[in-house]
N, C-alpha and C. Protein backbone atom coordinates (compact mmCIF):
# COMPACT_ATOMS: atom_id res chain seq x y z
N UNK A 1 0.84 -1.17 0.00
CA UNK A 1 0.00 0.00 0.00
C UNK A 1 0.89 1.24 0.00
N UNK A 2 0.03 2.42 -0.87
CA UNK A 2 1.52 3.56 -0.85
C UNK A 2 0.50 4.47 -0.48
N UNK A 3 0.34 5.91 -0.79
CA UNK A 3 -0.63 6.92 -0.47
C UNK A 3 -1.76 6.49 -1.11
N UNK A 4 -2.46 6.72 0.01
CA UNK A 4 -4.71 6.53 -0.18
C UNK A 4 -4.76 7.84 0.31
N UNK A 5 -5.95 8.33 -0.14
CA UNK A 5 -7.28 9.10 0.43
C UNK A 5 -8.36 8.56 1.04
N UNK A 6 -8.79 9.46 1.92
CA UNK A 6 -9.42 9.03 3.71
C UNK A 6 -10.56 10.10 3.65
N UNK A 7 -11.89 9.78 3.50
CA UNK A 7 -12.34 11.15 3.95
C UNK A 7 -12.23 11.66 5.50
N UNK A 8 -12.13 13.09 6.07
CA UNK A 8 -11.76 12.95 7.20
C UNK A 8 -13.37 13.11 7.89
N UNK A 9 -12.41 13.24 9.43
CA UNK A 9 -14.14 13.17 10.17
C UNK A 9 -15.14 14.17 10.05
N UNK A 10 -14.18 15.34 9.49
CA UNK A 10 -15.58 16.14 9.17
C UNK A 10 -15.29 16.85 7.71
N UNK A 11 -16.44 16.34 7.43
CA UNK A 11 -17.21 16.13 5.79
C UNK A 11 -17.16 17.21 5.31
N UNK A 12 -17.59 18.43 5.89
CA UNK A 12 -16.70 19.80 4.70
C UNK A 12 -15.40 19.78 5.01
N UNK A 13 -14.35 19.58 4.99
CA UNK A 13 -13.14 19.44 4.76
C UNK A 13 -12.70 18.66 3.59
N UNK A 14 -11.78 18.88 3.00
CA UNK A 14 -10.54 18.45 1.99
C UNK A 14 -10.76 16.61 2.53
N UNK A 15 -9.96 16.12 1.88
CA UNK A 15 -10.02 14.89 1.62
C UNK A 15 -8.32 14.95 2.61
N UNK A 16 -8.04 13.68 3.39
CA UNK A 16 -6.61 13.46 3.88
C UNK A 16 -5.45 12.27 3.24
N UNK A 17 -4.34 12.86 2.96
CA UNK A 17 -3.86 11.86 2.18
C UNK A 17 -3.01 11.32 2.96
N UNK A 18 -3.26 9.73 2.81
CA UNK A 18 -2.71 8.80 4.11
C UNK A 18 -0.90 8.39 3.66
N UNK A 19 0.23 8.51 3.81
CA UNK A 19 1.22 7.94 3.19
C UNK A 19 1.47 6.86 4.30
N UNK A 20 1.67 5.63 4.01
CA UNK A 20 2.63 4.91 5.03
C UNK A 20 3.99 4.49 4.83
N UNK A 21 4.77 3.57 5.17
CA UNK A 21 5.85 3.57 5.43
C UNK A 21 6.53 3.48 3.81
N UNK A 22 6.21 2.93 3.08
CA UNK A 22 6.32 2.97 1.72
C UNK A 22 6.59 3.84 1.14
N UNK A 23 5.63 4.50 1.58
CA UNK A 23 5.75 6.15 0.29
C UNK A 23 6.35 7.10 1.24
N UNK A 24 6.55 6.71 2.33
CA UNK A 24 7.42 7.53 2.85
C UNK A 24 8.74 7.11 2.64
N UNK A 25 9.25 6.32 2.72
CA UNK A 25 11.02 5.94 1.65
C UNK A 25 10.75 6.00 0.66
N UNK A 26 9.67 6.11 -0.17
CA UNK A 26 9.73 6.49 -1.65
C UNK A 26 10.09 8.41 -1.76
N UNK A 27 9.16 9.01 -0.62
CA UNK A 27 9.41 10.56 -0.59
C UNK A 27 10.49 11.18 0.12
N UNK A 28 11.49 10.30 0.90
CA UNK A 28 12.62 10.79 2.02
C UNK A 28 13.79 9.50 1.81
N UNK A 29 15.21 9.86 1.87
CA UNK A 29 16.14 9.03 2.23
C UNK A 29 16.45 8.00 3.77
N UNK A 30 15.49 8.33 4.40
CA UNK A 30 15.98 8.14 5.65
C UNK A 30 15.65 6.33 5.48
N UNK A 31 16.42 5.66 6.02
CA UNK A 31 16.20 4.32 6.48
C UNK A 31 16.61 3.36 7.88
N UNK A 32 16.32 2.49 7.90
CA UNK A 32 16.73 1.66 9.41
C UNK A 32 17.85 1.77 9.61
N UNK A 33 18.57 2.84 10.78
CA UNK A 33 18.18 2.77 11.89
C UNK A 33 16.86 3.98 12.41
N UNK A 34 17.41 4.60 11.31
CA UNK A 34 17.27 6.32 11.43
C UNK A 34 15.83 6.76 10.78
N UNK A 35 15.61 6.13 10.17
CA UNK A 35 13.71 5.90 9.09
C UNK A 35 12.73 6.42 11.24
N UNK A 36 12.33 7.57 11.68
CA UNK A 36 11.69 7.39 12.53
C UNK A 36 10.34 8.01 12.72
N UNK A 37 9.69 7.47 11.46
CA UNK A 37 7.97 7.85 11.59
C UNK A 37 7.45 6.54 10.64
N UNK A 38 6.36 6.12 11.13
CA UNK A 38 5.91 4.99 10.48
C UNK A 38 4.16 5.64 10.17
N UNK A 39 3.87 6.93 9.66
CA UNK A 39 2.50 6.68 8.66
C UNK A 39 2.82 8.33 8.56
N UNK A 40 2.21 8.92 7.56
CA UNK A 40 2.37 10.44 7.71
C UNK A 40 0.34 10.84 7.37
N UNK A 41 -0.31 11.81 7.69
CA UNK A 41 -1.16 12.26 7.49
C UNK A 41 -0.89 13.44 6.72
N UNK A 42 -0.75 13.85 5.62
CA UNK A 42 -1.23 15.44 4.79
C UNK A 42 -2.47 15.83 4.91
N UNK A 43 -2.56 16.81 5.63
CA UNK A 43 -4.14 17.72 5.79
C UNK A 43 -4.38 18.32 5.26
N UNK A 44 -3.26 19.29 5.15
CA UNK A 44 -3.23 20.53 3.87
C UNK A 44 -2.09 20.17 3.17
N UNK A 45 -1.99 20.30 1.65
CA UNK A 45 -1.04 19.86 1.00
C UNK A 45 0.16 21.15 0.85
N UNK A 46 1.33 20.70 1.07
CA UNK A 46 2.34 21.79 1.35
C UNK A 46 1.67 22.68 2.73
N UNK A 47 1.46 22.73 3.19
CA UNK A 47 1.17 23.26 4.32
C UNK A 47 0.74 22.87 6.00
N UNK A 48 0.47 21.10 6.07
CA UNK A 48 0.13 20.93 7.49
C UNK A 48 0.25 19.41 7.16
N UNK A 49 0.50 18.69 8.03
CA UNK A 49 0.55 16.92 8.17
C UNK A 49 0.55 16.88 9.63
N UNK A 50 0.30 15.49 9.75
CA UNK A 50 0.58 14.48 10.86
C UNK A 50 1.51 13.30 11.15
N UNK A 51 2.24 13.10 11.27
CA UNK A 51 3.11 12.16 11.12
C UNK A 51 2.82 11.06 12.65
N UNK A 52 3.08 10.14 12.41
CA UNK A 52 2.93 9.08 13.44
C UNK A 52 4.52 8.16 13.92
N UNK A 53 4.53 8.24 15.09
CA UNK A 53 5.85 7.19 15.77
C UNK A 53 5.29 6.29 16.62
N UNK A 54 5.21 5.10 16.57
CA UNK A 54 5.08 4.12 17.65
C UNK A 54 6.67 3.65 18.31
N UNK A 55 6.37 4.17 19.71
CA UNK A 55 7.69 3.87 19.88
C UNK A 55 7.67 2.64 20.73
N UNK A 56 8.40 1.97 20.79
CA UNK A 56 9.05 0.74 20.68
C UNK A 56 9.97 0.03 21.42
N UNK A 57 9.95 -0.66 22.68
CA UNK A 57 11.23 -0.75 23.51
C UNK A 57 12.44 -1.30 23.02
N UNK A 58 11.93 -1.73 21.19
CA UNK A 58 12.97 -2.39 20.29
C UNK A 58 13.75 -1.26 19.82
N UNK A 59 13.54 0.13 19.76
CA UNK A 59 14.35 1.14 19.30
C UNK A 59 16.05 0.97 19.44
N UNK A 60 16.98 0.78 18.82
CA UNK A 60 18.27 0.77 19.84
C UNK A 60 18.96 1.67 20.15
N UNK A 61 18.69 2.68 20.37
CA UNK A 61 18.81 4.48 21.27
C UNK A 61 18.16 3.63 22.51
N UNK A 62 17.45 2.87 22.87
CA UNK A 62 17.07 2.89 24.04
C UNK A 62 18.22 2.05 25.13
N UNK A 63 19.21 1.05 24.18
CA UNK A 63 19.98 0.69 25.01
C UNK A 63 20.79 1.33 25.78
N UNK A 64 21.20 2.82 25.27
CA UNK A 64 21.65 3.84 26.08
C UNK A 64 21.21 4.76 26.43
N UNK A 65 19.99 5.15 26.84
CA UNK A 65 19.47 6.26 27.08
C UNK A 65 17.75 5.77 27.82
N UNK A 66 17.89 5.11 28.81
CA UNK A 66 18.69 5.17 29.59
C UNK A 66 18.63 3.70 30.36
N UNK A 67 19.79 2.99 30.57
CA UNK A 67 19.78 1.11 30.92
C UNK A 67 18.57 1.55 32.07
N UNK A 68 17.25 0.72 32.05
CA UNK A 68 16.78 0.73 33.44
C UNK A 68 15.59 1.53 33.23
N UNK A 69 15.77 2.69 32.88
CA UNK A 69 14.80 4.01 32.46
C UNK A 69 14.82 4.20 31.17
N UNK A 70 14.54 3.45 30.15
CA UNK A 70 14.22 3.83 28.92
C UNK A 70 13.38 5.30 28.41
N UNK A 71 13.97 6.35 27.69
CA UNK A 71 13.89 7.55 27.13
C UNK A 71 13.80 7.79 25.99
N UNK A 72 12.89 7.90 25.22
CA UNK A 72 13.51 8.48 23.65
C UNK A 72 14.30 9.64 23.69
N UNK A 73 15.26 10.01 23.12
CA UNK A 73 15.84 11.52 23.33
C UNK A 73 15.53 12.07 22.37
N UNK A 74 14.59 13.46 23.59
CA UNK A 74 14.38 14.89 22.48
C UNK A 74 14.71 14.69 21.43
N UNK A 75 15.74 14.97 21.30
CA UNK A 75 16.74 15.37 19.63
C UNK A 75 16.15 14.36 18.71
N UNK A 76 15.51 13.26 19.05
CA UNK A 76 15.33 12.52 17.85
C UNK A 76 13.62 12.40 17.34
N UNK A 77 12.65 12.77 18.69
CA UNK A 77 11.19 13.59 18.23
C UNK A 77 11.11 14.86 17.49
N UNK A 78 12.51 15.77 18.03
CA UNK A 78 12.16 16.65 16.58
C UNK A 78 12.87 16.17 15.34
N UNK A 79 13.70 15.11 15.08
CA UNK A 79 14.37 15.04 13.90
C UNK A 79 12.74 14.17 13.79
N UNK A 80 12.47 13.04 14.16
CA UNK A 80 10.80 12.48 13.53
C UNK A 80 9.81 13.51 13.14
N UNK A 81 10.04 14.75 14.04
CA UNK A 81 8.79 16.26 13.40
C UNK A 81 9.76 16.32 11.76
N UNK A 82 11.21 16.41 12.08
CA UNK A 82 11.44 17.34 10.88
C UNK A 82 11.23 15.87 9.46
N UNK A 83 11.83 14.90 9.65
CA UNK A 83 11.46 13.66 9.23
C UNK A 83 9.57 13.58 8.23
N UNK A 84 8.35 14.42 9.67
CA UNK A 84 7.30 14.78 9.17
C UNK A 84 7.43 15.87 8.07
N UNK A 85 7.44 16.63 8.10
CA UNK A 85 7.76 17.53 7.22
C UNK A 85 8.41 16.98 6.01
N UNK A 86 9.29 17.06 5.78
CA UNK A 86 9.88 16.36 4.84
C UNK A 86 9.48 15.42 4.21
N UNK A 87 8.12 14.40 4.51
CA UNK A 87 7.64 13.58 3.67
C UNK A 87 6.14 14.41 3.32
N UNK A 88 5.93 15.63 3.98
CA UNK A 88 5.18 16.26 3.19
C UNK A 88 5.65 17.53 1.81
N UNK A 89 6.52 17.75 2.41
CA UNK A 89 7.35 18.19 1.15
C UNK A 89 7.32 17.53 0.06
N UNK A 90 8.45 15.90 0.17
CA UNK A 90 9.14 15.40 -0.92
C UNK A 90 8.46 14.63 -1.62
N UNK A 91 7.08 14.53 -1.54
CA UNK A 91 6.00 13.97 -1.71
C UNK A 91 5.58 14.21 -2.60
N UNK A 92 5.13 15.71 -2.85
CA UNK A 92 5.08 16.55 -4.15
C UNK A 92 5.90 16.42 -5.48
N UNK A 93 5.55 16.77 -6.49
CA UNK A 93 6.19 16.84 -7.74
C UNK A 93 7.71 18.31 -7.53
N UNK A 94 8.22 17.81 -8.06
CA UNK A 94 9.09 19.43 -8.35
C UNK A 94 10.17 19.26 -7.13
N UNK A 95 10.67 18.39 -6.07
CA UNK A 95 11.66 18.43 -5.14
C UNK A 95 11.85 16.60 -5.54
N UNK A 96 11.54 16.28 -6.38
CA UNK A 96 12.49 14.71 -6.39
C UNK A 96 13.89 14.64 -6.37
N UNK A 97 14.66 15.98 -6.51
CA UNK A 97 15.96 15.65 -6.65
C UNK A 97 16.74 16.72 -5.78
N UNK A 98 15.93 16.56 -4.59
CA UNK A 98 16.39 17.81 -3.22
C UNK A 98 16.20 17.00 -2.01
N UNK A 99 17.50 17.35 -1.51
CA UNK A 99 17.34 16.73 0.14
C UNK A 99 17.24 18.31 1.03
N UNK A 100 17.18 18.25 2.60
CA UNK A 100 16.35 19.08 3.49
C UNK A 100 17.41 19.00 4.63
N UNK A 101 18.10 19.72 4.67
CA UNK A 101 19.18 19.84 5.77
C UNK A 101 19.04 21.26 7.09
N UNK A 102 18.80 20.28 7.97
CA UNK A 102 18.41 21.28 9.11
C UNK A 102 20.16 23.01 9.37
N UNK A 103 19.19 24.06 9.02
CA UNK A 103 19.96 25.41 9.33
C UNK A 103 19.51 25.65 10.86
N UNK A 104 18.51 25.27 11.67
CA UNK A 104 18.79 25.92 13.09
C UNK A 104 17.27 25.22 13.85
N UNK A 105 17.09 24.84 14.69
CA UNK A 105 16.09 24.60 15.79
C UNK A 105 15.77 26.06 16.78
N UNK A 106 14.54 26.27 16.74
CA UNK A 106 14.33 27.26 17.47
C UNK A 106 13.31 27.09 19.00
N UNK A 107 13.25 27.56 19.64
CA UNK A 107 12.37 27.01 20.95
C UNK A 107 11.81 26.05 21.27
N UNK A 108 12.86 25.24 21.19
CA UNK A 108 12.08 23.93 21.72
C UNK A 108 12.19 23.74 23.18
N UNK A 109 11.32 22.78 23.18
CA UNK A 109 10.83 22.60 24.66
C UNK A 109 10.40 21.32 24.72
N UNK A 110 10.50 20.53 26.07
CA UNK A 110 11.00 19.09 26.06
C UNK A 110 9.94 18.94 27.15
N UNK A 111 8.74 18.57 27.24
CA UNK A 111 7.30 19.11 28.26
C UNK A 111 7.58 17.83 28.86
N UNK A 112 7.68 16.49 28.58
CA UNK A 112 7.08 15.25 28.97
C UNK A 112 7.99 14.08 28.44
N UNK A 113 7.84 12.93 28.43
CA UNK A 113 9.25 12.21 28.50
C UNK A 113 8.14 11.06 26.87
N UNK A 114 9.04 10.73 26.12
CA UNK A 114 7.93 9.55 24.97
C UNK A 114 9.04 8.45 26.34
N UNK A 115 8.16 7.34 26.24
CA UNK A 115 8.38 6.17 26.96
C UNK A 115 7.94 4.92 25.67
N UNK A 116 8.89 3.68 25.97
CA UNK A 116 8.40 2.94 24.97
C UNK A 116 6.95 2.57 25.63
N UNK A 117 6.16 2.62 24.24
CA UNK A 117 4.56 1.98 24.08
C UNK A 117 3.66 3.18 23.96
N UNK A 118 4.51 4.38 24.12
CA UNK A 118 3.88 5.79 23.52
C UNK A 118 3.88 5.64 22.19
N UNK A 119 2.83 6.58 21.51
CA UNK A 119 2.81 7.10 20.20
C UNK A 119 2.56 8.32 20.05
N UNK A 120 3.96 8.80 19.42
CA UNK A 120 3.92 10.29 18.70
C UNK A 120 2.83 10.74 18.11
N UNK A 121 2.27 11.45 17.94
CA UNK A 121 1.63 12.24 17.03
C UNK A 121 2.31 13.57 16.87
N UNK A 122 3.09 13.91 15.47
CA UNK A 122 3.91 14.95 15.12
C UNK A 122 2.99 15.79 13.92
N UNK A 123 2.68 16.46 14.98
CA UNK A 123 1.91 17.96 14.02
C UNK A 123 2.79 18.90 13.75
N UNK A 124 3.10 19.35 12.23
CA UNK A 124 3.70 19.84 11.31
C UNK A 124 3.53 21.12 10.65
N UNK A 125 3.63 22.51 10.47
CA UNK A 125 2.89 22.72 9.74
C UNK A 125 3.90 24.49 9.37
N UNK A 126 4.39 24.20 7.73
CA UNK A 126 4.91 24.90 7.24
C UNK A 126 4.59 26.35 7.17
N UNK A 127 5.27 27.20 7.85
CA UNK A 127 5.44 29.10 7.88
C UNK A 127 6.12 29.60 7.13
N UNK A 128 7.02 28.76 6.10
CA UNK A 128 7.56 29.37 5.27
C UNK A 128 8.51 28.40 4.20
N UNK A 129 8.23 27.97 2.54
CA UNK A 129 8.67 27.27 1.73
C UNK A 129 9.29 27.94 0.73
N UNK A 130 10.77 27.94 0.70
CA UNK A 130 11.04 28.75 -0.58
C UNK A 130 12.05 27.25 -1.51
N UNK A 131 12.53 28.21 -2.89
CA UNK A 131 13.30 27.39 -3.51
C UNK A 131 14.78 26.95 -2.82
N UNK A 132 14.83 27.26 -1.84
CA UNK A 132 16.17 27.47 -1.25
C UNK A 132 16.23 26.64 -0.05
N UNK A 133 14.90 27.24 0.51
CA UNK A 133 14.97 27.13 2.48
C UNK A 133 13.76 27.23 2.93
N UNK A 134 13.50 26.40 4.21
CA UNK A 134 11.92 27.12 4.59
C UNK A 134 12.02 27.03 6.14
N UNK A 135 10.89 27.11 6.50
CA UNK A 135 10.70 26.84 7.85
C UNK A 135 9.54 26.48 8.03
N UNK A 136 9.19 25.47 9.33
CA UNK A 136 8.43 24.57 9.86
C UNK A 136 7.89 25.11 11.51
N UNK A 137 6.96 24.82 12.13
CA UNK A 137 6.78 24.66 13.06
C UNK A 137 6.23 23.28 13.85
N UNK A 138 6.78 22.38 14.75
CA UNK A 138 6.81 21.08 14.83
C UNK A 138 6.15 20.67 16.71
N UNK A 139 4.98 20.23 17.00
CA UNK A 139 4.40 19.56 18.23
C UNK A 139 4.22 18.38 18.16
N UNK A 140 4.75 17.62 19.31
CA UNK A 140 4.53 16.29 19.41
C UNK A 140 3.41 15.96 20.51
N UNK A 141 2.90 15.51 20.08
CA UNK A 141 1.50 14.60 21.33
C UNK A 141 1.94 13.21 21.43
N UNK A 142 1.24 13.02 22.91
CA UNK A 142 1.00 11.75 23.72
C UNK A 142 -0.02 11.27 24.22
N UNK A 143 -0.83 10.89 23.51
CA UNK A 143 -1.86 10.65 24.20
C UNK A 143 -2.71 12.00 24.30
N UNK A 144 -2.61 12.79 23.61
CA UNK A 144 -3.30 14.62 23.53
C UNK A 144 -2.84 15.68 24.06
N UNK A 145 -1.22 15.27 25.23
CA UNK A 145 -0.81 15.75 25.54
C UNK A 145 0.80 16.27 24.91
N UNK A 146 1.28 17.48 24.83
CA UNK A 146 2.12 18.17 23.61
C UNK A 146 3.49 17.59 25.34
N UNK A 147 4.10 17.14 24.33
CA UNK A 147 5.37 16.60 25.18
C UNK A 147 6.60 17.31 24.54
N UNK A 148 6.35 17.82 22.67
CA UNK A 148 7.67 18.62 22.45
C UNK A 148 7.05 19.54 21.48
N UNK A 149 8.16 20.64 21.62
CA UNK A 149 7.84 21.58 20.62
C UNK A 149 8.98 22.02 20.02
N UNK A 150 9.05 22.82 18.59
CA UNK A 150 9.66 23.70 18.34
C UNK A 150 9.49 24.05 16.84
N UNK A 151 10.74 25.25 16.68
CA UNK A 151 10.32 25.85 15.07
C UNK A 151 11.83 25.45 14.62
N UNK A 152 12.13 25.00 12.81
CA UNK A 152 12.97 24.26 12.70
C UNK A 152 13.34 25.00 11.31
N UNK A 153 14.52 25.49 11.09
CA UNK A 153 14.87 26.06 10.02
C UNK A 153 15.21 24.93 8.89
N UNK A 154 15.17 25.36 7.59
CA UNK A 154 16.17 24.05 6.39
C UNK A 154 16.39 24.79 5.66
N UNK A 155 17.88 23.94 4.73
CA UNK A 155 17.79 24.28 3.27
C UNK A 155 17.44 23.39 2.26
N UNK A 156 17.19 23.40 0.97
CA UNK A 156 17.05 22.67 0.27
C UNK A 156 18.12 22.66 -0.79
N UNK A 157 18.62 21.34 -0.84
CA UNK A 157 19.95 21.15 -1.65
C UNK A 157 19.77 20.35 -2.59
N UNK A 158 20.64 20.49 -3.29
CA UNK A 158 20.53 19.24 -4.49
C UNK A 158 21.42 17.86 -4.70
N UNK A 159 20.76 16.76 -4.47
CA UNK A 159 21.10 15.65 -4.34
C UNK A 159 22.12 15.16 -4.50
């Protein structure tokens, strides 16, 4: 299965386009170890997604971080936000031959801890796309509760 359409739950709205793990290595380089979102939601196209993480006590970041107290670390829920993004980007026509290299993280904030058997929900949603560079703004939920935040600079380079 690669991208479907979903109608969403409410019926005047746009249609949601579902990508899963497929069309997400078809739209991004990232792979095992480092591949860390398994379904993406597009709400608005170029402009807002959802991305999904089930996390996993199989992760192997968890063997060090931490023996005993297992942690996902920050740094790697926003690389899964920026990860989101990026398969709503590369998804599109016209960037097949551009990768997305982070220029700066801005206010983030680390609210709540992902524990394995959490699931991310990484809300996405682009403030600024140019031919060059853009910027993102990136929240993670747990259960409805926002555990990370921040705003995430890129450039766009050529392959």
């Amino acid at each position: 299965m690669t991208d479907t359409t979903t109608p969403p739950s409410n019926a005047s709205a746009a249609p949601v386009r579902v990508m899963d793990v497929l069309a997400i290595q078809k739209a991004i380089p990232h792979r095992y170890p480092f591949l860390l979102i398994d379904k993406v939601e597009v709400i608005e196209e170029e402009k807002k997604a959802i991305g999904t993480k089930c996390v996993t006590v199989n992760e192997a970041f968890f063997q060090g971080h931490f023996p005993g107290h297992p942690i996902m670390p920050g740094v790697l829920i926003i690389e899964a936000m920026a990860q989101t993004a990026c398969a709503l980007i590369f998804s599109r026509s016209g960037f097949e031959n551009k990768l997305a290299f982070f220029l700066g993280i801005d206010n983030a904030k680390f609210r709540s801890p992902a524990l394995p058997g959490s699931v991310l929900k990484l809300h996405v949603e682009m403030l600024r796309l140019g031919g060059r560079a853009g910027k993102f703004k990136g929240e993670a939920y747990i259960d409805g509760i926002l555990c990370t935040q921040a705003e995430m600079s890129f450039a766009l380079v050529d392959k």
